[in-house]
PDB file of N, CA and C in Angstrom:
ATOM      1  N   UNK A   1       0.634  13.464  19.936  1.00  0.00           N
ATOM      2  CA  UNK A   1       0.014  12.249  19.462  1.00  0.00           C
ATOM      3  C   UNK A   1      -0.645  12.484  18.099  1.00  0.00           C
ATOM      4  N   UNK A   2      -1.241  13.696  17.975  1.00  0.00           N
ATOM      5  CA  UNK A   2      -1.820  13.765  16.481  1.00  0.00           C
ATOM      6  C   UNK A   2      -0.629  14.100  15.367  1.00  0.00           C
ATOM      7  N   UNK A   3       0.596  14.590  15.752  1.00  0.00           N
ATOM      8  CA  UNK A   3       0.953  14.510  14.636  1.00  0.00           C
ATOM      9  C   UNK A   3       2.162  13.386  14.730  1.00  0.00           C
ATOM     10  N   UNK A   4       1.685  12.126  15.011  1.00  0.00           N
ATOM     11  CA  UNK A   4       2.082  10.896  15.150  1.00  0.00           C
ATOM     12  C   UNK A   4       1.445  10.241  13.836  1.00  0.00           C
ATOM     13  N   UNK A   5      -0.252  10.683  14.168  1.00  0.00           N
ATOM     14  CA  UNK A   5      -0.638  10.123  13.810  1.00  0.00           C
ATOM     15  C   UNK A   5      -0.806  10.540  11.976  1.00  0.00           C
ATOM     16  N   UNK A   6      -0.365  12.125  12.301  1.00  0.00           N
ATOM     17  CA  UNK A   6      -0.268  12.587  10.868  1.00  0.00           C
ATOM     18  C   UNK A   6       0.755  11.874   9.893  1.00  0.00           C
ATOM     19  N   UNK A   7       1.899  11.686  10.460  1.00  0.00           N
ATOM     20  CA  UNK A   7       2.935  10.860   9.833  1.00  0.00           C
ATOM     21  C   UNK A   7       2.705   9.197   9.471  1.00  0.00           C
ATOM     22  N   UNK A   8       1.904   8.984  10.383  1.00  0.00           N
ATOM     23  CA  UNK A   8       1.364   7.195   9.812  1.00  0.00           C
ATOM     24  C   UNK A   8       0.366   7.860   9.073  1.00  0.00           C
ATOM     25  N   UNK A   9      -0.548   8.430   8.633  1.00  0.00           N
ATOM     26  CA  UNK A   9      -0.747   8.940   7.333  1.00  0.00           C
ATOM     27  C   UNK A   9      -0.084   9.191   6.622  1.00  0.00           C
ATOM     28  N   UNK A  10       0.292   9.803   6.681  1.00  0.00           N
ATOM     29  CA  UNK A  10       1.991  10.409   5.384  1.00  0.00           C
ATOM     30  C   UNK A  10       2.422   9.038   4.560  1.00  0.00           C
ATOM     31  N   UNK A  11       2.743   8.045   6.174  1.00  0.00           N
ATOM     32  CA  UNK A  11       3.527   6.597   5.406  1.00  0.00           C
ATOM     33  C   UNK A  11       2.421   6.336   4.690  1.00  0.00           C
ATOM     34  N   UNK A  12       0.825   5.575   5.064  1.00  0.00           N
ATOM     35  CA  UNK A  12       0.153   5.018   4.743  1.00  0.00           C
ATOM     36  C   UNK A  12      -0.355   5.454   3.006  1.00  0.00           C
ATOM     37  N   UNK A  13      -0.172   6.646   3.161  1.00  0.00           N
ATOM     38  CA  UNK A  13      -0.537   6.920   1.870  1.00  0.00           C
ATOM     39  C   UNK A  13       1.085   7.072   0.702  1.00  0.00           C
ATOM     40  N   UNK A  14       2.193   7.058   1.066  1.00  0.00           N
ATOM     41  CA  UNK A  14       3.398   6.526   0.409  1.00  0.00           C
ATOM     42  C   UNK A  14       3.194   5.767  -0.035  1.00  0.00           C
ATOM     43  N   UNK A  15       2.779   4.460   1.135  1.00  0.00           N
ATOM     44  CA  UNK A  15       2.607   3.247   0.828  1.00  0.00           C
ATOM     45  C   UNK A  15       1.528   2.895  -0.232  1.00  0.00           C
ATOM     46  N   UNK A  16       0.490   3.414  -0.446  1.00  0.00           N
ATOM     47  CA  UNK A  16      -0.346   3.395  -1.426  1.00  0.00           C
ATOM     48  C   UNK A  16       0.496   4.053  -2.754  1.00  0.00           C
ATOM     49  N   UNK A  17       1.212   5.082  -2.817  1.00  0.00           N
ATOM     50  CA  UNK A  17       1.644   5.582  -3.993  1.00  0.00           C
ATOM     51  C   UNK A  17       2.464   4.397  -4.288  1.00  0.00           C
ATOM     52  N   UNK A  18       3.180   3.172  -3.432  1.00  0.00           N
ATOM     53  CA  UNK A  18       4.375   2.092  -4.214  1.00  0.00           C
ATOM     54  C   UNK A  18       3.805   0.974  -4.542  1.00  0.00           C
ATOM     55  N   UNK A  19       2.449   0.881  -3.914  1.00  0.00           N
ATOM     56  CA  UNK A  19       1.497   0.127  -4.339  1.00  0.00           C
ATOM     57  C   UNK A  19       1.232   0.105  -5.624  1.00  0.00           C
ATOM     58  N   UNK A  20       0.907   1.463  -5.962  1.00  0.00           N
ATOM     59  CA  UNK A  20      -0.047   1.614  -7.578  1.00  0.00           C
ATOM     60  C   UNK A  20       1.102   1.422  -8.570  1.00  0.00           C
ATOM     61  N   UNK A  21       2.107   2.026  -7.968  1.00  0.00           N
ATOM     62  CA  UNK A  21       3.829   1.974  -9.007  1.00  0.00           C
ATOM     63  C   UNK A  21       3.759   0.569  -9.491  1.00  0.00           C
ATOM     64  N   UNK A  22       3.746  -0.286  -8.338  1.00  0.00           N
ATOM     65  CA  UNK A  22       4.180  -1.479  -8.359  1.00  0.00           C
ATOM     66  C   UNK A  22       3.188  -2.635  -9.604  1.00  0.00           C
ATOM     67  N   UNK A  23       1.618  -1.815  -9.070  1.00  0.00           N
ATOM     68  CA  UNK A  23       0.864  -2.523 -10.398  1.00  0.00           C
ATOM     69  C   UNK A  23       0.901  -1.908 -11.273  1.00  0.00           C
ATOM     70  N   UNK A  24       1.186  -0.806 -11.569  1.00  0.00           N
ATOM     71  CA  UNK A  24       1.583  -0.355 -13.149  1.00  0.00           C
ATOM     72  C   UNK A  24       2.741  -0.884 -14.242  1.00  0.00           C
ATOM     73  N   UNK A  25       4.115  -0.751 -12.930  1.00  0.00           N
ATOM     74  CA  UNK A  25       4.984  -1.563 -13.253  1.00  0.00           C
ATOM     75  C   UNK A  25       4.606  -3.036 -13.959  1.00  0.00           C
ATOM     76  N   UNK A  26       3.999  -4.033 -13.104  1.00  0.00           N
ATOM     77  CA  UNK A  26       4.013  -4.892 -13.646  1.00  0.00           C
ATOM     78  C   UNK A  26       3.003  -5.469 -14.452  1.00  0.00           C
ATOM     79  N   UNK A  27       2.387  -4.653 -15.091  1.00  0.00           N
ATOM     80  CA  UNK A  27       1.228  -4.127 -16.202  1.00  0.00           C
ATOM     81  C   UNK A  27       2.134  -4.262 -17.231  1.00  0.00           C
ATOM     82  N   UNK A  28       3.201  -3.332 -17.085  1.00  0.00           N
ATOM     83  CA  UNK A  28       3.975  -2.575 -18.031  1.00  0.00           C
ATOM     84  C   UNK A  28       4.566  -3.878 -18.627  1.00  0.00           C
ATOM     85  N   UNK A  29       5.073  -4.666 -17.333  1.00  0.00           N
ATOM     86  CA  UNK A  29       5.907  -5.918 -17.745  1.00  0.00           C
ATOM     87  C   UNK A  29       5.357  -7.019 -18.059  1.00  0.00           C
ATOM     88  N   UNK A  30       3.848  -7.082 -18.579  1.00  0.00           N
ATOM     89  CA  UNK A  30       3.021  -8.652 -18.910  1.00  0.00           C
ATOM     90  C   UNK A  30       2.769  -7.587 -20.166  1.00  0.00           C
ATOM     91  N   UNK A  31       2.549  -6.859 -20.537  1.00  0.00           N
ATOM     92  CA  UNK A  31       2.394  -6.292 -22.086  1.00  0.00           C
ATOM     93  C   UNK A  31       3.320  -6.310 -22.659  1.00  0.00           C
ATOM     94  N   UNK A  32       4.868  -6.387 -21.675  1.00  0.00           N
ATOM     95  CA  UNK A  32       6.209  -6.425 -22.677  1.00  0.00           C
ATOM     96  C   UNK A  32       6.724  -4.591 -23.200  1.00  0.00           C
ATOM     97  N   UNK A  33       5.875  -3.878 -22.039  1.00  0.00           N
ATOM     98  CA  UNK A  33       6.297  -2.754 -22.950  1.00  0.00           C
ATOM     99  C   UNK A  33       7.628  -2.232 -21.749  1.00  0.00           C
ATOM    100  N   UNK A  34       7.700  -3.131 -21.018  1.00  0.00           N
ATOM    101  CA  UNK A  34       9.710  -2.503 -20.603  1.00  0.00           C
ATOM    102  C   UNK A  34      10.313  -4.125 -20.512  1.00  0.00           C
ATOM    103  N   UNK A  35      11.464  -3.612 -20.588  1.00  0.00           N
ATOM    104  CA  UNK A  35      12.180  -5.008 -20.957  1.00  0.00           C
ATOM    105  C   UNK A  35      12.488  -5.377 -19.441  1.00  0.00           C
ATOM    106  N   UNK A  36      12.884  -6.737 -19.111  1.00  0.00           N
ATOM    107  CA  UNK A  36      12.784  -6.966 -17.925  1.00  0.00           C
ATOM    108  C   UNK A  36      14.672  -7.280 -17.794  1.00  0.00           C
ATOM    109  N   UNK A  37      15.326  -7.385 -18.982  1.00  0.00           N
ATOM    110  CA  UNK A  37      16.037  -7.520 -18.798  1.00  0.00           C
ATOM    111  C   UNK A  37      17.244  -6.289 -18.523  1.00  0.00           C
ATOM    112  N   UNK A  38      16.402  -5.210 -18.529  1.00  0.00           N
ATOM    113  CA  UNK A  38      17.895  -4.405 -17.984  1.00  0.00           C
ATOM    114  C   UNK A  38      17.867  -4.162 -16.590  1.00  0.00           C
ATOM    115  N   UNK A  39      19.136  -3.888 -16.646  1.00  0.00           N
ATOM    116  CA  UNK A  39      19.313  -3.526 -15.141  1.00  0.00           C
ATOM    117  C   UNK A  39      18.606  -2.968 -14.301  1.00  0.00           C
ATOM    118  N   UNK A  40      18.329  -1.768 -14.447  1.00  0.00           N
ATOM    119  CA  UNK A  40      17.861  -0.520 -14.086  1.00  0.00           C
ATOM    120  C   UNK A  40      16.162  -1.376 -13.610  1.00  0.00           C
ATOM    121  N   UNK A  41      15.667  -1.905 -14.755  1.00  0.00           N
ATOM    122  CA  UNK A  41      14.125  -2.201 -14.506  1.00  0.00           C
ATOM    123  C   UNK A  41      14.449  -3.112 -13.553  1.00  0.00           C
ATOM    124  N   UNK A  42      15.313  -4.259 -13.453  1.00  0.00           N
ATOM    125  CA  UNK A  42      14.833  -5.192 -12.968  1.00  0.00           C
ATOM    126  C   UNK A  42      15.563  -5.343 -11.409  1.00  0.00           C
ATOM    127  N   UNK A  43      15.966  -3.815 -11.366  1.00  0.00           N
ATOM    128  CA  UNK A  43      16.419  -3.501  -9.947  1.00  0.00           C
ATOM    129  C   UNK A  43      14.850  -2.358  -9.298  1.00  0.00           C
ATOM    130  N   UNK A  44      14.431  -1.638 -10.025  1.00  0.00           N
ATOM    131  CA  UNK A  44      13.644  -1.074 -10.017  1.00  0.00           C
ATOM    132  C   UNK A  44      12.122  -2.373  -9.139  1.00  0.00           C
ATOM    133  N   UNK A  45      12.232  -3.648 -10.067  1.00  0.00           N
ATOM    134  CA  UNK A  45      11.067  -4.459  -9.566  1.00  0.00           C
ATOM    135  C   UNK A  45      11.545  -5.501  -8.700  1.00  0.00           C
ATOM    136  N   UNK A  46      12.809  -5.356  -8.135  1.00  0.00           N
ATOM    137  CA  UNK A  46      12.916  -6.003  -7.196  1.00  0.00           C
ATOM    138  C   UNK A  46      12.712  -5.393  -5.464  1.00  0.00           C
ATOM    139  N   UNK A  47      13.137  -4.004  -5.817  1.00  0.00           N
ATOM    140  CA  UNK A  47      13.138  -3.063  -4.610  1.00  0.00           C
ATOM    141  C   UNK A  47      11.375  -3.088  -4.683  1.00  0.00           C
ATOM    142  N   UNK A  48      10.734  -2.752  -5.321  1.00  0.00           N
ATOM    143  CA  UNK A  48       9.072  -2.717  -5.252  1.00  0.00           C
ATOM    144  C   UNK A  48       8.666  -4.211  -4.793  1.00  0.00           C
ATOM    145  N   UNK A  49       8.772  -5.207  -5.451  1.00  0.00           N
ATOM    146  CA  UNK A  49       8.618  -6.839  -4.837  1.00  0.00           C
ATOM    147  C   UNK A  49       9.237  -6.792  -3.258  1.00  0.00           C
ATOM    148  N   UNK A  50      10.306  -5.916  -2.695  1.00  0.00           N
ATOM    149  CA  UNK A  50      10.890  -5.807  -1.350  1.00  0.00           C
ATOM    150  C   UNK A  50       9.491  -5.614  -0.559  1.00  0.00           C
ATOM    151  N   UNK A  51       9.476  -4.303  -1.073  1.00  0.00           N
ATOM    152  CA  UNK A  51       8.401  -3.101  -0.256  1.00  0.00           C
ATOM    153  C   UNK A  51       6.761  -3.513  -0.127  1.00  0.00           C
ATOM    154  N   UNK A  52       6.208  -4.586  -1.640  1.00  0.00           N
ATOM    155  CA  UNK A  52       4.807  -4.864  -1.042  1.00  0.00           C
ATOM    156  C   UNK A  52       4.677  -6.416  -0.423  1.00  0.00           C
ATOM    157  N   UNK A  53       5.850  -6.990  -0.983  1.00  0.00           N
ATOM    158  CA  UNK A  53       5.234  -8.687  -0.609  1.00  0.00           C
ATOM    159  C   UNK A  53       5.001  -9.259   0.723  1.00  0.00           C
ATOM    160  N   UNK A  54       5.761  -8.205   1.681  1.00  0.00           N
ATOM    161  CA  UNK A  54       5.238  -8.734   3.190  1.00  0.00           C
ATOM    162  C   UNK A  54       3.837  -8.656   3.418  1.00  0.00           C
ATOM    163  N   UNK A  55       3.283  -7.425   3.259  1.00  0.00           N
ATOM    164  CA  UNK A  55       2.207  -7.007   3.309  1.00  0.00           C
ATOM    165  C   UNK A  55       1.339  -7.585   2.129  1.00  0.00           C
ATOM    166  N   UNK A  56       1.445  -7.902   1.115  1.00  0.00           N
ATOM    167  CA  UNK A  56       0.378  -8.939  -0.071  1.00  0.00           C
ATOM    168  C   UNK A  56       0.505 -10.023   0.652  1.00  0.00           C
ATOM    169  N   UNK A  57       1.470 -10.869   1.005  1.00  0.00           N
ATOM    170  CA  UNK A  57       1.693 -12.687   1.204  1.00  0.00           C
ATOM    171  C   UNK A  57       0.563 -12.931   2.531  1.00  0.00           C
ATOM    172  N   UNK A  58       0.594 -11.842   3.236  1.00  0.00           N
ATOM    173  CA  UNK A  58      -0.787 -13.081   4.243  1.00  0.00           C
ATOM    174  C   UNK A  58      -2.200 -12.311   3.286  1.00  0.00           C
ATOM    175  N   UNK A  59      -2.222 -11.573   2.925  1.00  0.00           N
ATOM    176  CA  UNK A  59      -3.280 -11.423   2.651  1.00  0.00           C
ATOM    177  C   UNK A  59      -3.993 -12.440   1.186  1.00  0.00           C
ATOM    178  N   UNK A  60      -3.072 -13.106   0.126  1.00  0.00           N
ATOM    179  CA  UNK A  60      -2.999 -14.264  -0.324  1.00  0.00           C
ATOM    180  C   UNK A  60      -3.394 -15.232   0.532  1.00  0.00           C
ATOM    181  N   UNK A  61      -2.992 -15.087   1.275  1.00  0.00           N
ATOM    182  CA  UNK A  61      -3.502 -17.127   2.205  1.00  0.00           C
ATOM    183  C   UNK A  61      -5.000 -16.504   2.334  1.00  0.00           C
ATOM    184  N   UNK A  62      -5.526 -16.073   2.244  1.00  0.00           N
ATOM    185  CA  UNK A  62      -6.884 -15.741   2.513  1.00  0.00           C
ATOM    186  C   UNK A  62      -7.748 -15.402   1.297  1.00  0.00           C
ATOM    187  N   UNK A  63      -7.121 -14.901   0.733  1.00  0.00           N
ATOM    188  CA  UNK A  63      -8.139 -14.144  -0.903  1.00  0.00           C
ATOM    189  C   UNK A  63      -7.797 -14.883  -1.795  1.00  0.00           C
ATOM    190  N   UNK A  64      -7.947 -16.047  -2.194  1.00  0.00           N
ATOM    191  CA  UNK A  64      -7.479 -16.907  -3.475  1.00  0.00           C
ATOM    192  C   UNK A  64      -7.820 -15.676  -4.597  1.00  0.00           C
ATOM    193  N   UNK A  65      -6.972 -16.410  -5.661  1.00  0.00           N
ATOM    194  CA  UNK A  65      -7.156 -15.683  -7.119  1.00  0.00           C
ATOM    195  C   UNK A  65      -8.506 -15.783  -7.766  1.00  0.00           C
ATOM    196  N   UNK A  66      -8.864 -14.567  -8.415  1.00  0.00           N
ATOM    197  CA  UNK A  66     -10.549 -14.577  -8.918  1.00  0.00           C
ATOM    198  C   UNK A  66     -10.132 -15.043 -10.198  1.00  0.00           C
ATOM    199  N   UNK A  67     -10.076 -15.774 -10.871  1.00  0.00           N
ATOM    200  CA  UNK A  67     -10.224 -16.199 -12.775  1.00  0.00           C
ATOM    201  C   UNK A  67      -8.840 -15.852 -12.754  1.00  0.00           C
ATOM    202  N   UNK A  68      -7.867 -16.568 -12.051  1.00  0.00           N
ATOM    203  CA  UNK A  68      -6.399 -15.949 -11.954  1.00  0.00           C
ATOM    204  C   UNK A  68      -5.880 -14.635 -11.866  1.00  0.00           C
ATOM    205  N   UNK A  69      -6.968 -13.962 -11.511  1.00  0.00           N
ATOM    206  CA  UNK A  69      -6.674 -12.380 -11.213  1.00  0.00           C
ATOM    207  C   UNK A  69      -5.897 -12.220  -9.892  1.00  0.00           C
ATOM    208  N   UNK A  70      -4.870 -12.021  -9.357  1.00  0.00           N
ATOM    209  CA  UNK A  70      -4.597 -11.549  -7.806  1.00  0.00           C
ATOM    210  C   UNK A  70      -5.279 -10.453  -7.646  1.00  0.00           C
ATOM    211  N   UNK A  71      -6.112 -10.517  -6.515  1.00  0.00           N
ATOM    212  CA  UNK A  71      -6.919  -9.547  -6.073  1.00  0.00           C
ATOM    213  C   UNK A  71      -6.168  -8.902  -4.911  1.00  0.00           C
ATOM    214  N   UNK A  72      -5.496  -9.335  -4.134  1.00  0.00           N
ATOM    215  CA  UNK A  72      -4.810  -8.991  -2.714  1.00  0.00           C
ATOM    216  C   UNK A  72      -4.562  -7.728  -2.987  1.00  0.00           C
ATOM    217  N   UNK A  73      -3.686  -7.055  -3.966  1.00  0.00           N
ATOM    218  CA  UNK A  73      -3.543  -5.630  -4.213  1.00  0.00           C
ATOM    219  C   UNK A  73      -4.689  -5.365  -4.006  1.00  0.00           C
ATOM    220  N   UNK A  74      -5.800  -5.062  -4.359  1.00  0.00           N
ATOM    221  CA  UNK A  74      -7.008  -4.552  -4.028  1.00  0.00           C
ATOM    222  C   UNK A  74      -7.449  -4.376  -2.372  1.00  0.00           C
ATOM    223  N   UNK A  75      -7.329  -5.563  -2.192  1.00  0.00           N
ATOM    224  CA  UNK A  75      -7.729  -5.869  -0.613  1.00  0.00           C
ATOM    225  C   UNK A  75      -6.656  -4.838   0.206  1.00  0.00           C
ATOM    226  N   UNK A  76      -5.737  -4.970  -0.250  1.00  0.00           N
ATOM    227  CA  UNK A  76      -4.705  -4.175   0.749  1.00  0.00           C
ATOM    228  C   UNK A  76      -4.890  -2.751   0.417  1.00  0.00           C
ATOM    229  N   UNK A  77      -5.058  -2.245  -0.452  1.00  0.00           N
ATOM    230  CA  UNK A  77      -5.758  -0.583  -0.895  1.00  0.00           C
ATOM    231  C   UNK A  77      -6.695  -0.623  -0.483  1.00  0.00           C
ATOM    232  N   UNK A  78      -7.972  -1.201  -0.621  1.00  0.00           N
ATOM    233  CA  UNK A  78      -9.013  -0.992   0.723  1.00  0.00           C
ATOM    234  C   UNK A  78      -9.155  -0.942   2.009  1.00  0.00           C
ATOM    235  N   UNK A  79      -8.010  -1.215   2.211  1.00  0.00           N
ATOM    236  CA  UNK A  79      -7.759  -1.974   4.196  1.00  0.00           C
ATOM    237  C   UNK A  79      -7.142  -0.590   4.157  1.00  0.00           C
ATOM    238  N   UNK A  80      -6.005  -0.077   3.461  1.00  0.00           N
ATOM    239  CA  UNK A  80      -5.473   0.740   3.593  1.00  0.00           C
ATOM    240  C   UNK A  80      -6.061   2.690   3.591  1.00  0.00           C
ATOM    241  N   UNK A  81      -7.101   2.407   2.713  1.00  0.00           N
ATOM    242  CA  UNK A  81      -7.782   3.516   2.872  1.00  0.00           C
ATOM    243  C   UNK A  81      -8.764   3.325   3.891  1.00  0.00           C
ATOM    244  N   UNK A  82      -9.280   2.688   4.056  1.00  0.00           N
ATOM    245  CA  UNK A  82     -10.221   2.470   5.458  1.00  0.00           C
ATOM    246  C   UNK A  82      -9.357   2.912   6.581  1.00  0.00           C
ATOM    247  N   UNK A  83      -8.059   2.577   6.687  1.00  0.00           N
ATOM    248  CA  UNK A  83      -7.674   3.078   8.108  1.00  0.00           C
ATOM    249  C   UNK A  83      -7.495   4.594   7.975  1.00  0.00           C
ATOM    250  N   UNK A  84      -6.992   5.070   6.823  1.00  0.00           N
ATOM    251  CA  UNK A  84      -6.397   6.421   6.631  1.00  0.00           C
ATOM    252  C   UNK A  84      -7.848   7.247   6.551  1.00  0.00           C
ATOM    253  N   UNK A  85      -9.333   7.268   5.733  1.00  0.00           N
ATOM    254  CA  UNK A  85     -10.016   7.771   5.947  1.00  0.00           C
ATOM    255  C   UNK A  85     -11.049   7.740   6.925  1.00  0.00           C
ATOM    256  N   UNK A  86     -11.189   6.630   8.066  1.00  0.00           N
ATOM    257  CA  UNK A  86     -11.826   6.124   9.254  1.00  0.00           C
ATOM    258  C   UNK A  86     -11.141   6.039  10.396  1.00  0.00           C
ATOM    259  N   UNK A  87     -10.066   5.221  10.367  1.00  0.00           N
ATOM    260  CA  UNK A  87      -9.999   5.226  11.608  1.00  0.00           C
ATOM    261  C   UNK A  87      -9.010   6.326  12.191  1.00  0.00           C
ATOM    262  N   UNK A  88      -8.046   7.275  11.332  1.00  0.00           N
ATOM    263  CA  UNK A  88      -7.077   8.176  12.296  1.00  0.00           C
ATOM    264  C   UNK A  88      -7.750   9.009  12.090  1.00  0.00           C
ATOM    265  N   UNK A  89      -8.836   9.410  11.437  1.00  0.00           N
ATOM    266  CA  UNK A  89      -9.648  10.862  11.963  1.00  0.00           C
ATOM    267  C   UNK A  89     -10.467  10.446  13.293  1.00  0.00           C
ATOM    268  N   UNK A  90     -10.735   9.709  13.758  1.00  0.00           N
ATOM    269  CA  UNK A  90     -11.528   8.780  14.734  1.00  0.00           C
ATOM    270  C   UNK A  90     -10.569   8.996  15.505  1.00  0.00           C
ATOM    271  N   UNK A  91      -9.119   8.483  16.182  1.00  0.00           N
ATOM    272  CA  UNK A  91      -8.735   8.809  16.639  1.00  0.00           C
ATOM    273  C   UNK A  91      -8.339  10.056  16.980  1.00  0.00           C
ATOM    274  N   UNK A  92      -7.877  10.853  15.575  1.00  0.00           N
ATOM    275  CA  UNK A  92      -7.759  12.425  16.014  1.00  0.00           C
ATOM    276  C   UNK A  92      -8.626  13.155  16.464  1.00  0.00           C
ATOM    277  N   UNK A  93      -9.914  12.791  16.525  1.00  0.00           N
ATOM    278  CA  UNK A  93     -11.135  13.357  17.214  1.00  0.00           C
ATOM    279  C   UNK A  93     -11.267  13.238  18.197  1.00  0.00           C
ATOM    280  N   UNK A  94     -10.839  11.944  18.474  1.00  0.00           N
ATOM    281  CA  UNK A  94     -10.943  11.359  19.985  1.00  0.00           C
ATOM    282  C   UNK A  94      -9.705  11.933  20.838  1.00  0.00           C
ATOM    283  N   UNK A  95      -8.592  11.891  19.997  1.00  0.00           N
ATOM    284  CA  UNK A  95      -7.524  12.867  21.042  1.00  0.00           C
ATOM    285  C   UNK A  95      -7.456  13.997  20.981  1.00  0.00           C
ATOM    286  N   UNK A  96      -7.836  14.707  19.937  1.00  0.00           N
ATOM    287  CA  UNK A  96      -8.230  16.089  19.948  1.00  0.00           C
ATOM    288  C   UNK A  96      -7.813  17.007  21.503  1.00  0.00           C
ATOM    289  N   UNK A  97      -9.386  17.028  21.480  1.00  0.00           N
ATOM    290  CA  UNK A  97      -9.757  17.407  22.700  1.00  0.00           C
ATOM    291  C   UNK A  97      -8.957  17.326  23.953  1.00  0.00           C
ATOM    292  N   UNK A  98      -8.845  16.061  24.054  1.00  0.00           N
ATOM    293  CA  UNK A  98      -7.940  15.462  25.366  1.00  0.00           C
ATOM    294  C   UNK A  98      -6.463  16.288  25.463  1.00  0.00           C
ATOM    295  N   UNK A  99      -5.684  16.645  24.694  1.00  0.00           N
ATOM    296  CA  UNK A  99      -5.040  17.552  24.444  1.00  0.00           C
ATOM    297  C   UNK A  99      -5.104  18.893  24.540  1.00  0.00           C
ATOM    298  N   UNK A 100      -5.988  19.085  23.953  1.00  0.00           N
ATOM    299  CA  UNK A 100      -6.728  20.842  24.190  1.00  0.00           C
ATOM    300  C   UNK A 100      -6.448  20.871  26.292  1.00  0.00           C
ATOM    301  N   UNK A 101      -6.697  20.194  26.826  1.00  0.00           N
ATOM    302  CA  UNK A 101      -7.689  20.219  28.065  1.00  0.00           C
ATOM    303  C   UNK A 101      -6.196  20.303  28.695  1.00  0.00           C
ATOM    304  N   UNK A 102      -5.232  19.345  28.149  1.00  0.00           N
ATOM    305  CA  UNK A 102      -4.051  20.041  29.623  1.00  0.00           C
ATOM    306  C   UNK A 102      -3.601  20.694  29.414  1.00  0.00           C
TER     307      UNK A 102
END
């Protein structure tokens, strides 16, 4: 069970590394400094638009935009480190032991 839980860490924090890609990326692409029209990029930001928008879109119905800022990226990196630094050491503590014992 703990190294279950090591691997939904592993993902969780992936998932944070396609996160940050994803807002850099499209940093990159409101300054104009990659073109949106080649291939390569605009296969590149469609596979990333795949990978976060399930996970951004409910969290939108809830966090309106601050001064047109989308904040949801934020919200979802906080939710996301909260579970990875709170709650699976919490659990691994808690199963720890229980393991040790049989």
């Amino acid at each position: 069970m703990i190294r279950l839980l090591d691997f939904i860490d592993w993902l969780l924090g992936f998932y944070v590394f396609i996160l940050v890609v994803t807002a850099i990326m499209s940093w990159l692409v409101a300054f104009s400094v990659i073109n949106v029209r080649n291939d390569l990029v605009r296969q590149v930001l469609y596979t990333l638009e795949l990978l976060t928008e399930p996970a951004l879109r409910p969290i939108r119905r809830f966090v309106p935009p601050l001064g047109g800022l989308d904040i949801s990226f934020l919200v979802l990196f906080i939710l996301i480190q909260l579970i990875r630094m709170v709650i699976i050491p919490d659990l691994q503590d808690l199963l720890g032991p229980a393991v040790l014992i049989r």
